[in-house]
Protein backbone atom coordinates (compact mmCIF):
# COMPACT_ATOMS: atom_id res chain seq x y z
CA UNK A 1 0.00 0.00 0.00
CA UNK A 2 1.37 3.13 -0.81
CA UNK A 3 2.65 5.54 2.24
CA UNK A 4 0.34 8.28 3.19
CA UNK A 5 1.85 10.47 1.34
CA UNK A 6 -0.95 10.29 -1.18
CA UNK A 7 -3.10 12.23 1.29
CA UNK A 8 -3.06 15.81 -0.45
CA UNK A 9 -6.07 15.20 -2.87
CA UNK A 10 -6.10 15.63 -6.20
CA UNK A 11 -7.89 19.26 -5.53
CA UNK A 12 -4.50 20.47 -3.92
CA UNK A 13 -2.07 22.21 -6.56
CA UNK A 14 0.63 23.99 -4.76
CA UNK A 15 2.00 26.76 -6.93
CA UNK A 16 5.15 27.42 -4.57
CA UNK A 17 8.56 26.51 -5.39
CA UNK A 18 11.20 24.42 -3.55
CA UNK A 19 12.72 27.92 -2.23
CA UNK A 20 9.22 29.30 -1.15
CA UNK A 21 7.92 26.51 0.65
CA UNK A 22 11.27 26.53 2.74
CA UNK A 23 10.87 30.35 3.53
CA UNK A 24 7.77 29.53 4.83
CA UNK A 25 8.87 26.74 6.83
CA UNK A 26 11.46 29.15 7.91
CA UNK A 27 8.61 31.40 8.79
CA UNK A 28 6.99 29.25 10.74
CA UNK A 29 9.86 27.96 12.84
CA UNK A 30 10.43 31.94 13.46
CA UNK A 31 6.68 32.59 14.96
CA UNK A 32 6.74 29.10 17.21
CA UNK A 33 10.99 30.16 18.85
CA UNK A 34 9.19 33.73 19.40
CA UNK A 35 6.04 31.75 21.00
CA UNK A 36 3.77 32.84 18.21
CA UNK A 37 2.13 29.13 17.32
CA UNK A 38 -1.21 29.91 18.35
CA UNK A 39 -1.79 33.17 16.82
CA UNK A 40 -0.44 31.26 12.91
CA UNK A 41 -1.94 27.87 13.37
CA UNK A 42 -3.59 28.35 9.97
CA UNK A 43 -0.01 28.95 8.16
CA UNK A 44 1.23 26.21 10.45
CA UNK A 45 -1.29 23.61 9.14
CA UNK A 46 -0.67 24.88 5.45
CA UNK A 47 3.06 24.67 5.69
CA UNK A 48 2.74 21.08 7.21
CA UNK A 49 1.02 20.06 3.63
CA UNK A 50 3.75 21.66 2.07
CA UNK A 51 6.05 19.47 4.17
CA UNK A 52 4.45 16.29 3.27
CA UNK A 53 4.17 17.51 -1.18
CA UNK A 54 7.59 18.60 -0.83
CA UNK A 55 8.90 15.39 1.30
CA UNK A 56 10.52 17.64 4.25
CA UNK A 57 9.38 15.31 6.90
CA UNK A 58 11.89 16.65 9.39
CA UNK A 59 10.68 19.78 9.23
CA UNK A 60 6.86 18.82 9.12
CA UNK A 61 7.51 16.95 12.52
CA UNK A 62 9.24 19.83 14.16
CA UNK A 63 6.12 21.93 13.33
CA UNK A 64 3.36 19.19 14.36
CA UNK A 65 4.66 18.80 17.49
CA UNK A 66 4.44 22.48 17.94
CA UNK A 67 1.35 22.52 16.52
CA UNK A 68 0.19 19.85 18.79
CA UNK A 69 1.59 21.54 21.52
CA UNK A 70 -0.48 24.65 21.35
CA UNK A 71 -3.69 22.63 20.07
CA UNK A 72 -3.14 18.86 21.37
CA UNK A 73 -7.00 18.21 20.81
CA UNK A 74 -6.65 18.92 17.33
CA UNK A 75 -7.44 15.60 15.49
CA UNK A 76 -5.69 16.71 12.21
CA UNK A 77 -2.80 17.35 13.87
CA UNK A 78 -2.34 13.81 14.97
CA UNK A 79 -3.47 12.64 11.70
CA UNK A 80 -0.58 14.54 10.21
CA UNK A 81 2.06 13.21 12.52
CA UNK A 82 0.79 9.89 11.88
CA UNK A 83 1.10 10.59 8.05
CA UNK A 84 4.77 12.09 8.62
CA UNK A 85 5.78 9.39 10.86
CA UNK A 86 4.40 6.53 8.16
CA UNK A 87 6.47 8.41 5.66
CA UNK A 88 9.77 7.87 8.03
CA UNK A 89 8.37 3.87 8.43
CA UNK A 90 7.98 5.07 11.92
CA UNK A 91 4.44 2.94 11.63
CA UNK A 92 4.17 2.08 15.58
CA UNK A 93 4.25 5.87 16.64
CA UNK A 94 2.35 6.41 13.63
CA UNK A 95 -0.42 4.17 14.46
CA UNK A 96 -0.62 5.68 17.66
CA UNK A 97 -1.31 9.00 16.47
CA UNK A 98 -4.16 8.00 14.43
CA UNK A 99 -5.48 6.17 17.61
CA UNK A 100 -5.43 9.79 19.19
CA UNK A 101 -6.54 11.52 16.00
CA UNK A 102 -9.90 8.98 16.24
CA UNK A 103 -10.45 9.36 19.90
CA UNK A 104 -11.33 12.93 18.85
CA UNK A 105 -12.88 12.40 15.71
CA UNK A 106 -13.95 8.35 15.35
CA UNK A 107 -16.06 8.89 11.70
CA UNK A 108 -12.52 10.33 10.06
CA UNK A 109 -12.32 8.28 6.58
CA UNK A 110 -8.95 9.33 6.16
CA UNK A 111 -6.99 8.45 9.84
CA UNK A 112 -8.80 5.20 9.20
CA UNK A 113 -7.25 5.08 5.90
CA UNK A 114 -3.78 6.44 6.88
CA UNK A 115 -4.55 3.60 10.36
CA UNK A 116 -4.52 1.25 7.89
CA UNK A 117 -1.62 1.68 6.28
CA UNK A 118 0.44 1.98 9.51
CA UNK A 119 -0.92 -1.65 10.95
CA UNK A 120 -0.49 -3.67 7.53
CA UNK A 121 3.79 -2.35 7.69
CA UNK A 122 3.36 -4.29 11.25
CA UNK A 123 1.80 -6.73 9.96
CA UNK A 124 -1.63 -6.27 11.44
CA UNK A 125 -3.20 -7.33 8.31
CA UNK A 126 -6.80 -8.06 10.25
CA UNK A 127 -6.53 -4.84 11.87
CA UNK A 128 -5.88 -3.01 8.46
CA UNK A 129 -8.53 -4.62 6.76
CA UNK A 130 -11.00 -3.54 10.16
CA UNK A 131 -9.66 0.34 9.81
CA UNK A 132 -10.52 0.02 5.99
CA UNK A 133 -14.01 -1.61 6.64
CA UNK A 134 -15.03 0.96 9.84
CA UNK A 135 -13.95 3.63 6.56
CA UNK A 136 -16.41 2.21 4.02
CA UNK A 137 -19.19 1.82 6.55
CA UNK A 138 -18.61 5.44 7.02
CA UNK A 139 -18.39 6.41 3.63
CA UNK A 140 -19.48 3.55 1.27
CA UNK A 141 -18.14 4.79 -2.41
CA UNK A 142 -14.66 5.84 -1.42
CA UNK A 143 -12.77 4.69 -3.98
CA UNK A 144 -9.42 5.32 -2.29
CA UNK A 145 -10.59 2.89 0.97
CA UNK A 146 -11.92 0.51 -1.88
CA UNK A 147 -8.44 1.12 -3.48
CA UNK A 148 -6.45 -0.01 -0.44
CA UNK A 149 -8.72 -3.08 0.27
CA UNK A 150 -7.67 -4.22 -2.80
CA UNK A 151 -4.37 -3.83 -2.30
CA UNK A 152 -4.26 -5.38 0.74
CA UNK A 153 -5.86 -8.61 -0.22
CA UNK A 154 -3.30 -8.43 -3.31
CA UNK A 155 -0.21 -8.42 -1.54
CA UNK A 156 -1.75 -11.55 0.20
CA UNK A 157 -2.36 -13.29 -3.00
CA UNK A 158 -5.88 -13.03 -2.45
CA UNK A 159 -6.60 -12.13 -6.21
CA UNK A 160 -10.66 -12.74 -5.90
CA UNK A 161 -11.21 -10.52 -3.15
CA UNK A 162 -8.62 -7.76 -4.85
CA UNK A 163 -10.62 -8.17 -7.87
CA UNK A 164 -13.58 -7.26 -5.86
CA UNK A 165 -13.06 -4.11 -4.27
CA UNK A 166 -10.36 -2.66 -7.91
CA UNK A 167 -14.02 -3.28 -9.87
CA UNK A 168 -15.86 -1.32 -6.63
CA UNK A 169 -13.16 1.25 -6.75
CA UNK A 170 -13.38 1.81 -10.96
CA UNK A 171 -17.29 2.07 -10.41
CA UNK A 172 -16.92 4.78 -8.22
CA UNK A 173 -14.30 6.39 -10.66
CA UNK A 174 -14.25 4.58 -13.82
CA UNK A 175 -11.14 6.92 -14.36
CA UNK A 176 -9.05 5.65 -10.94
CA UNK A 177 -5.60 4.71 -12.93
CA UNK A 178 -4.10 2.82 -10.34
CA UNK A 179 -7.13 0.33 -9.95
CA UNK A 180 -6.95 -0.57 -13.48
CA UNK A 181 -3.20 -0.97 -13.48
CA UNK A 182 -3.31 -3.48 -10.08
CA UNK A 183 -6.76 -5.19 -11.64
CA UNK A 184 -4.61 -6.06 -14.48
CA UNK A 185 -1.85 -7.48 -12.09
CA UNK A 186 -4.50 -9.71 -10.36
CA UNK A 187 -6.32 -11.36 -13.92
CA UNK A 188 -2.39 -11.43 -14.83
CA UNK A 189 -1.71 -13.65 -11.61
CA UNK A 190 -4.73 -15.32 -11.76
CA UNK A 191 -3.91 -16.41 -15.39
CA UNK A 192 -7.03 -14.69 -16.62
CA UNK A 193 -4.97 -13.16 -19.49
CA UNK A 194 -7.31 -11.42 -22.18
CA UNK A 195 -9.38 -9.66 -18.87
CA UNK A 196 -5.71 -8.74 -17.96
CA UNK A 197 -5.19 -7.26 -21.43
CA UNK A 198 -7.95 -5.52 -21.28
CA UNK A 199 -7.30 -3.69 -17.98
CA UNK A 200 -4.21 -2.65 -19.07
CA UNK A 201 -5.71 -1.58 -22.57
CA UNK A 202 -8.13 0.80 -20.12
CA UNK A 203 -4.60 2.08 -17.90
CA UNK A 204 -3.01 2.94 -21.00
CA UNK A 205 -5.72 4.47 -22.72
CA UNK A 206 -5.44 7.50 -19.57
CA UNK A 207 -1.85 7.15 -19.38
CA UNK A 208 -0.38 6.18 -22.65
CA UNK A 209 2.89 7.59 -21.12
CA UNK A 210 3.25 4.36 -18.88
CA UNK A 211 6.32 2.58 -19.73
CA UNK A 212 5.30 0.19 -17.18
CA UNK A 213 1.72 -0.23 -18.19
CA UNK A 214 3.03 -0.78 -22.03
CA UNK A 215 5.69 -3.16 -20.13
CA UNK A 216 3.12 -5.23 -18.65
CA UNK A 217 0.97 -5.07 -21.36
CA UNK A 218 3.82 -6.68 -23.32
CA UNK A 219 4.39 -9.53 -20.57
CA UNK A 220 0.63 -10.39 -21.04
CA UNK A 221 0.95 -10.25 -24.81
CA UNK A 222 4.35 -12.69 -24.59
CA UNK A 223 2.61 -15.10 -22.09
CA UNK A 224 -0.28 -15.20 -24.61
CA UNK A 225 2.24 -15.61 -27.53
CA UNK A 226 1.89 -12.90 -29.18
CA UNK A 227 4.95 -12.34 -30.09
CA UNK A 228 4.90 -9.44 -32.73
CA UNK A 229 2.30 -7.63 -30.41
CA UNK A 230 4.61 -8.12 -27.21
CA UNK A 231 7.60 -6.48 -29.29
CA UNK A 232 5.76 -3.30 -30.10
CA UNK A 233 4.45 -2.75 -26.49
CA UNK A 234 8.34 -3.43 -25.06
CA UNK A 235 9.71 -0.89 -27.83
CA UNK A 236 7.09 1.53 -26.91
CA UNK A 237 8.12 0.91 -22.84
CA UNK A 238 11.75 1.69 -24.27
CA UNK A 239 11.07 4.39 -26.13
CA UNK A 240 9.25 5.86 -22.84
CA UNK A 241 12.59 4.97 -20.33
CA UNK A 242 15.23 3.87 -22.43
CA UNK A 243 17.21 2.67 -19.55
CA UNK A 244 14.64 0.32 -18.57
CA UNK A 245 15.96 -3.18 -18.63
CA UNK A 246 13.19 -5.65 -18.01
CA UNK A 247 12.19 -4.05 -21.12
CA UNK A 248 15.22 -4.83 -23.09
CA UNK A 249 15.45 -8.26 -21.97
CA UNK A 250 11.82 -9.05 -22.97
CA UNK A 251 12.25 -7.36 -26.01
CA UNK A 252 14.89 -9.52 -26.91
CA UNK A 253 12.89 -12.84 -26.02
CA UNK A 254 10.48 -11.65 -28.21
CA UNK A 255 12.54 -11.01 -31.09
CA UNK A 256 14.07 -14.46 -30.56
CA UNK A 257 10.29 -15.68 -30.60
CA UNK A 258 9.98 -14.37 -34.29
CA UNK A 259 13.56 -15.15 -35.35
CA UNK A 260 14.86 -12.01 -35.18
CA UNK A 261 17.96 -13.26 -33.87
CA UNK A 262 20.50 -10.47 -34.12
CA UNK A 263 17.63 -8.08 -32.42
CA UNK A 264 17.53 -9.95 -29.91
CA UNK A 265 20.94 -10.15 -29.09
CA UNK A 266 21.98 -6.44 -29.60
CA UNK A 267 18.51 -6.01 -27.27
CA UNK A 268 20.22 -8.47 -24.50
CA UNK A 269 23.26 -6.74 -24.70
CA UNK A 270 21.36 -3.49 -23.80
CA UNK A 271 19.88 -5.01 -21.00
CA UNK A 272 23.65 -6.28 -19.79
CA UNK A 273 24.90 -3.05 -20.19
CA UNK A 274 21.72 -1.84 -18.29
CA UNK A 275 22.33 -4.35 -15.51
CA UNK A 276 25.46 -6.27 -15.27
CA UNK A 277 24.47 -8.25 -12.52
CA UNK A 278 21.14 -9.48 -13.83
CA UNK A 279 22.31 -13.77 -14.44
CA UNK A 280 19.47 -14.55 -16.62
CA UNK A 281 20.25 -12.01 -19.30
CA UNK A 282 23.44 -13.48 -19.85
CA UNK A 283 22.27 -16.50 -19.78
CA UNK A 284 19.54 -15.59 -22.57
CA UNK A 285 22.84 -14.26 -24.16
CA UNK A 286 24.15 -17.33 -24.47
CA UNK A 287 21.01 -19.15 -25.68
CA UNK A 288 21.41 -16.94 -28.59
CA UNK A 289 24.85 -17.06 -29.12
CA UNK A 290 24.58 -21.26 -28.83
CA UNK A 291 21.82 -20.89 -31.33
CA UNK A 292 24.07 -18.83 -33.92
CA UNK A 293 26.51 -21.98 -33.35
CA UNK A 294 29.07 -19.34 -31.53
CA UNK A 295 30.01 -21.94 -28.30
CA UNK A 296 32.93 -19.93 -27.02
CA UNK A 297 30.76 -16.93 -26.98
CA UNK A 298 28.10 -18.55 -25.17
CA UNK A 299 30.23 -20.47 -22.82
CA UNK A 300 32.14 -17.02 -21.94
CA UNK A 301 27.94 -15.60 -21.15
CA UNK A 302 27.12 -18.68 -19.33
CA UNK A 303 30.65 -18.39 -17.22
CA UNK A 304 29.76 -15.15 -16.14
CA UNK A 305 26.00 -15.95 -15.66
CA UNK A 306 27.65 -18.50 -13.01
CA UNK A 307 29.85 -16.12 -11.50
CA UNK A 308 26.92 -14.11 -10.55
CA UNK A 309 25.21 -17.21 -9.30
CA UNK A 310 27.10 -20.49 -8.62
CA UNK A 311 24.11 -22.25 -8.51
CA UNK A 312 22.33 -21.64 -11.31
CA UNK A 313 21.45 -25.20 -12.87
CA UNK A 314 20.09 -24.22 -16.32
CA UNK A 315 23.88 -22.58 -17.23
CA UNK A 316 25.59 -25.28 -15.83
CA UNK A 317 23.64 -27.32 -18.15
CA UNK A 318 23.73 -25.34 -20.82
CA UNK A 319 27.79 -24.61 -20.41
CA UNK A 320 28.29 -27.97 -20.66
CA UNK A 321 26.33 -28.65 -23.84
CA UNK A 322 28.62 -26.20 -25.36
CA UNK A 323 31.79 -27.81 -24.27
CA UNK A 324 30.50 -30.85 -25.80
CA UNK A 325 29.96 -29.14 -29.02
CA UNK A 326 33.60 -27.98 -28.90
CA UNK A 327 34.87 -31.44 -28.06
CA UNK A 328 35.86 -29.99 -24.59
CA UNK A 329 34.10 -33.76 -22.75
CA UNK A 330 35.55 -33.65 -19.69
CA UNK A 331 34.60 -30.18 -18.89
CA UNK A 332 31.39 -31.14 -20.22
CA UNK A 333 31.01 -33.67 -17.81
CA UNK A 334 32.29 -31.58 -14.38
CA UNK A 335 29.56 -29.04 -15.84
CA UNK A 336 26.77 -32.08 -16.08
CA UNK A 337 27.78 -33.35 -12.96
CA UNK A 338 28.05 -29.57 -11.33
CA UNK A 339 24.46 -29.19 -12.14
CA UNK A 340 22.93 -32.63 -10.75
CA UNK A 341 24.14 -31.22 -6.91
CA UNK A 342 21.86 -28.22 -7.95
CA UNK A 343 18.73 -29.80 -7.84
CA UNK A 344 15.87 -32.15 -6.44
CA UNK A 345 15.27 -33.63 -10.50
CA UNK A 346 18.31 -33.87 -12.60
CA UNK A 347 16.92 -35.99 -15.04
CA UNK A 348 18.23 -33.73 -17.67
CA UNK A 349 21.68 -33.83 -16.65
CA UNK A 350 21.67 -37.50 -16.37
CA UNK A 351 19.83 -37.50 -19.96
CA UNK A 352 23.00 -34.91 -20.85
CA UNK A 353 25.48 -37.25 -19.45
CA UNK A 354 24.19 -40.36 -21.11
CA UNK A 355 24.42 -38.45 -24.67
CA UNK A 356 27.96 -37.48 -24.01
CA UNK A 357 28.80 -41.19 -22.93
CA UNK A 358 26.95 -42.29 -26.25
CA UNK A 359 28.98 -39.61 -28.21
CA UNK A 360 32.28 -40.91 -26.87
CA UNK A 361 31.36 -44.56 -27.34
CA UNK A 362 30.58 -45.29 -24.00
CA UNK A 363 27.49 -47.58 -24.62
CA UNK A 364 27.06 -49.69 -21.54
CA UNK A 365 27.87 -46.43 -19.24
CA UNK A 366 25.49 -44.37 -21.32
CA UNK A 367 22.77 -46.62 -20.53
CA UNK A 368 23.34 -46.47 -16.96
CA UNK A 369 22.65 -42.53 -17.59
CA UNK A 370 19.77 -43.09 -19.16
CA UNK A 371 18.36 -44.94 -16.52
CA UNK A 372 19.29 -42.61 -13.82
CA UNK A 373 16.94 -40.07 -15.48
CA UNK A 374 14.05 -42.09 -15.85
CA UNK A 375 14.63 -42.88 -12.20
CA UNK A 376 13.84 -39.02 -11.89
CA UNK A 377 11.28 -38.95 -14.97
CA UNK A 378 9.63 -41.96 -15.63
CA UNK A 379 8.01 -39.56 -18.38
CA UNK A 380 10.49 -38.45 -20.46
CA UNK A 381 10.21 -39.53 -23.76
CA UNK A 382 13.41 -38.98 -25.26
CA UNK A 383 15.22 -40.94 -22.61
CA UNK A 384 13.15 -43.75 -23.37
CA UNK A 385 13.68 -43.48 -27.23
CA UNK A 386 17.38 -42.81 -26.75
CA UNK A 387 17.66 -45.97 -24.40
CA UNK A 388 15.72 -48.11 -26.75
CA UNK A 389 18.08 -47.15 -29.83
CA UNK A 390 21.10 -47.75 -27.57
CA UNK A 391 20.12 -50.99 -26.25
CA UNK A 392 20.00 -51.94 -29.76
CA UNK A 393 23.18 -51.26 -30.30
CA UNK A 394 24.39 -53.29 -28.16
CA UNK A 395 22.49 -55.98 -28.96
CA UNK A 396 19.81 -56.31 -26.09
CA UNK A 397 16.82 -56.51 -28.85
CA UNK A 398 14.19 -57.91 -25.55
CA UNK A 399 15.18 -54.21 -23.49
CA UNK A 400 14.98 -52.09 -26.20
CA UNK A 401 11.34 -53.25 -27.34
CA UNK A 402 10.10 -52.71 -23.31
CA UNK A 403 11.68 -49.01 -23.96
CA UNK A 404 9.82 -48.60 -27.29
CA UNK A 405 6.66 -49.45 -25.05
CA UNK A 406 7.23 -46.89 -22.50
CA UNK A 407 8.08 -44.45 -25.78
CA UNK A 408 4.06 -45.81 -27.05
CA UNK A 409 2.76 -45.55 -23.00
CA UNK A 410 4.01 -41.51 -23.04
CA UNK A 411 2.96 -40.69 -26.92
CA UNK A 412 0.25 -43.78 -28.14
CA UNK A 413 0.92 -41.80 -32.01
CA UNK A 414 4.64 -42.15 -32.40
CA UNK A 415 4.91 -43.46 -35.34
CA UNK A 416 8.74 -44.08 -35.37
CA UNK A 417 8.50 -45.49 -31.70
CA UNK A 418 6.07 -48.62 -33.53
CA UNK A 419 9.06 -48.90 -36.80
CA UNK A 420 11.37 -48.90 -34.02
CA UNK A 421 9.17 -52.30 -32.78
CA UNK A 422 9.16 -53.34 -35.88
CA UNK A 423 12.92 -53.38 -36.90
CA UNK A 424 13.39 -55.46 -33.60
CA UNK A 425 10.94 -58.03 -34.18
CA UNK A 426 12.21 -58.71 -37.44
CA UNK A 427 15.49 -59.41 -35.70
CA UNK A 428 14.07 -61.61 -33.67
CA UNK A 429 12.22 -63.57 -36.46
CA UNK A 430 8.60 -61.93 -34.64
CA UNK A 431 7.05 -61.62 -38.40
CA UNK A 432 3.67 -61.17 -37.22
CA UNK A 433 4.35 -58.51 -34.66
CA UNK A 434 6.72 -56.68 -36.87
CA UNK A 435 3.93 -56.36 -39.62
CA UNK A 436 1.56 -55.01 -37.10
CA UNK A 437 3.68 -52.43 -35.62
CA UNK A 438 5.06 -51.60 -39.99
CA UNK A 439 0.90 -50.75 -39.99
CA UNK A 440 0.75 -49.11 -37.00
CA UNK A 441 3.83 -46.77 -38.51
CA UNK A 442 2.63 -46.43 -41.83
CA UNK A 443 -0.58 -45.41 -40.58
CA UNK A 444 0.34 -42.59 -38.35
CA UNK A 445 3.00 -41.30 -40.45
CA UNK A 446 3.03 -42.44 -43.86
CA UNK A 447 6.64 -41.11 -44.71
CA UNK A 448 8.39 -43.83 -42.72
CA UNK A 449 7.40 -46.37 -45.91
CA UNK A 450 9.94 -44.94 -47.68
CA UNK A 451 12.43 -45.04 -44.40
CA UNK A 452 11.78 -48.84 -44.99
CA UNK A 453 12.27 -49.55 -48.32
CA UNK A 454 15.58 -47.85 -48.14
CA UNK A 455 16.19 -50.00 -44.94
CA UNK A 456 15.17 -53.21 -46.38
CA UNK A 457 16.17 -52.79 -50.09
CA UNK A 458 14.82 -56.65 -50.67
CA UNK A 459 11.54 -55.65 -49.08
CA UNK A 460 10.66 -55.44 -53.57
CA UNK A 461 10.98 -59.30 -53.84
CA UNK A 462 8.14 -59.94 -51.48
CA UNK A 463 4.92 -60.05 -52.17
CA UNK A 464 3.44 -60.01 -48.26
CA UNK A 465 6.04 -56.41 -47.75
CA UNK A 466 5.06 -55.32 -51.46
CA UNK A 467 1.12 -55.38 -50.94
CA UNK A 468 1.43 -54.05 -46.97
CA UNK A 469 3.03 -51.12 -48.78
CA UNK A 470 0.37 -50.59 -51.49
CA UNK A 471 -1.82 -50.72 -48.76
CA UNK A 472 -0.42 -47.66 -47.29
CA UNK A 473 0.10 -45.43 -50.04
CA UNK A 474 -0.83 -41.98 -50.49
């Protein structure tokens, strides 16, 4: 919830300068050392609003407390120590004073309001949420108590209830930017994404100047895959604050999205420059620099993305692809191995290790690899199909058909999962089965007849092979 500074109204325009307001704070400090605070209450009380526009909170305390000294039953005087004492996080003393400024005035909206904001910093949420209640029973369509409300049930993830009282808060003043903005966060979290949209559609049709309303617009945009849409709200967020990185960096996903590849690497490079510290740009650095097939560079984005954060799994994983693509395998493997201490489910650095093992030759240990990850992922599909293949390679035709299974238990359509049944039943002289699972292939992906005929040339001098392919024409 936002501090209570927000308490001048949108009625109060101060025309004085920095210089003016602290001549009359000057002023005012005069009149109270010559004992003249009753006689300029009135200019007291004015200059303490100045204080609190102008953010000289040292200066508004010294004159509330000699305000409150000459007037101590004057309720707005405690409400405005309580505001200038929120503004300094000072929230217990605050809350205090807006205890005393309701003892003399108990139907204030606003010291319930300003209450409020005091007890959620101390974590009274139930007690905030009672202040902001006792303020709506007093005044029913005050859209800045409906306002809070929802914050407050937003920063406690309570999205439905938020929801509730932004939509009260937008009836009372279909023009209240910050409801739309945070009503847009909540459908956002709530993964209600085209109401989301359209609520921040509504915030940046009265403030088109947002960057951050055309930032989140473009967030919603790339989590709905829009991906040329998301690019033109991010440029217009950087053309509104250039230095803006989240901008950049989401930018430059985007452009990735669409295959702008060099965008989005000049547009991650912004965002580096932007902040150097930030891991997971240079770590989307790398993913482009790996896809442009330049290893070095990406291993030297993914070092760095590690020095930043030594245990960041995905670059260890990703680091260590690279090394394998540069025939560097034993780093590869300290990088693979690095990255299963980082987590609870390294299945795909097991799966990573068991392709480097297969690269080098190393059947029997990449099975073992294999395994491991299915240990982790009984689901994942390219383990099994990898495992399968291998165990064909080595001869154990009975272990790679129970793989192939667990390939057609995962995806029931693979097509090249049933010619992989096939080719193994032929080996074992399984005729019958291996014709089924050819039909089951051809079937679901036609294209794999000619994958046959060019693996079983001699398929042409049989009849039974020659008609199951006629069969399955196009």
């Amino acid at each position: 919830m936002s501090y209570s500074g927000d308490y001048l109204n949108d009625n109060y325009d101060s025309e004085y300068g920095e210089e003016e307001v602290k001549s009359k704070i000057n002023i005012c400090k005069e009149n109270i050392e010559n004992g003249r605070t009753f006689a300029h209450l009135d200019l007291i009380e004015e200059v303490i609003q100045l204080c609190l526009e102008y953010d000289f909170i040292e200066d508004g305390l010294f004159l509330v407390d000699a305000l409150i000294e000459a007037a101590p039953y004057n309720s707005e005087a405690w409400q405005f120590k309580g505001i200038l004492l929120n503004n300094t996080f000072n929230f217990e003393q605050a809350n205090h004073c807006f205890e005393k400024a309701l003892s003399m005035n108990p139907n204030d909206v606003e010291s319930f309001i300003n209450k409020s904001i005091a007890e959620d910093n101390l974590g009274m949420f139930e007690e905030a949420i009672a202040s902001l209640v006792r303020a709506l029973e007093i005044e029913p369509g005050n859209e800045e108590t409906l306002f809070n409300l929802g914050v407050l049930y937003e920063k406690k993830e309570k999205y439905d209830e938020a929801v509730h009282y932004f939509d009260r808060a937008i009836a009372a003043d279909p023009q209240y930017l910050e409801a739309w903005y945070e009503l847009g966060y909540c459908y956002e979290n709530t993964n209600q994404l085209d109401k989301a949209l359209a609520a921040y559609d509504k915030y940046l049709e009265f403030d088109p100047n947002s960057f951050t309303g055309w930032y989140n617009k473009g967030i919603v945009l790339l989590r709905l895959e829009k991906y040329e849409s998301s690019i033109n709200s991010f440029e217009l967020s950087i053309a509104l604050k250039d230095d803006f990185s989240s901008s950049w960096f989401n930018c430059g996903y985007s452009y990735a999205k669409v295959g702008r590849i060099e965008d989005s690497l000049n547009a991650y490079k912004t965002a580096n420059e932007l902040d150097p510290y930030d891991e997971t740009v240079l770590f989307n650095m790398g993913q482009v620099y790996e896809e442009l097939g330049s290893f070095q560079k990406a291993i030297r984005c993914y070092t760095q993305s590690i020095k930043l954060d030594g245990e960041y799994y995905e670059a260890f994983l990703a680091r260590g692809y690279c090394y394998d693509a540069v025939g560097k395998y034993q780093l590869a493997l300290k990088d693979f191995n690095r990255a299963i201490t980082l987590t609870n489910t390294p299945d795909d650095a097991w799966f990573a290790i068991a392709d480097l093992e297969y690269s080098l030759g190393n059947l029997h240990e990449s099975i073992d690899n294999y395994q491991k990850a299915l240990e982790i992922n009984r689901d994942n599909f390219e383990a099994w199909r990898k495992l399968a293949e291998t165990y064909i390679e080595i001869g154990q035709w009975l272990e790679s058909l129970k793989a192939y299974d667990e390939c057609l238990r995962i995806n029931p359509k693979e097509a090249n999962s049933f010619y992989g049944k096939a080719k193994i039943n032929f080996l074992l002289g399984h005729t019958q089965d291996a014709i089924e699972c050819l039909k089951a292939a051809f079937e679901l992906n036609p294209n794999i007849r000619n994958e046959f005929t060019k693996d079983y040339p001699e398929v042409k001098t049989s009849k039974l092979f020659t008609k199951l392919l006629d069969e399955n024409k196009q």
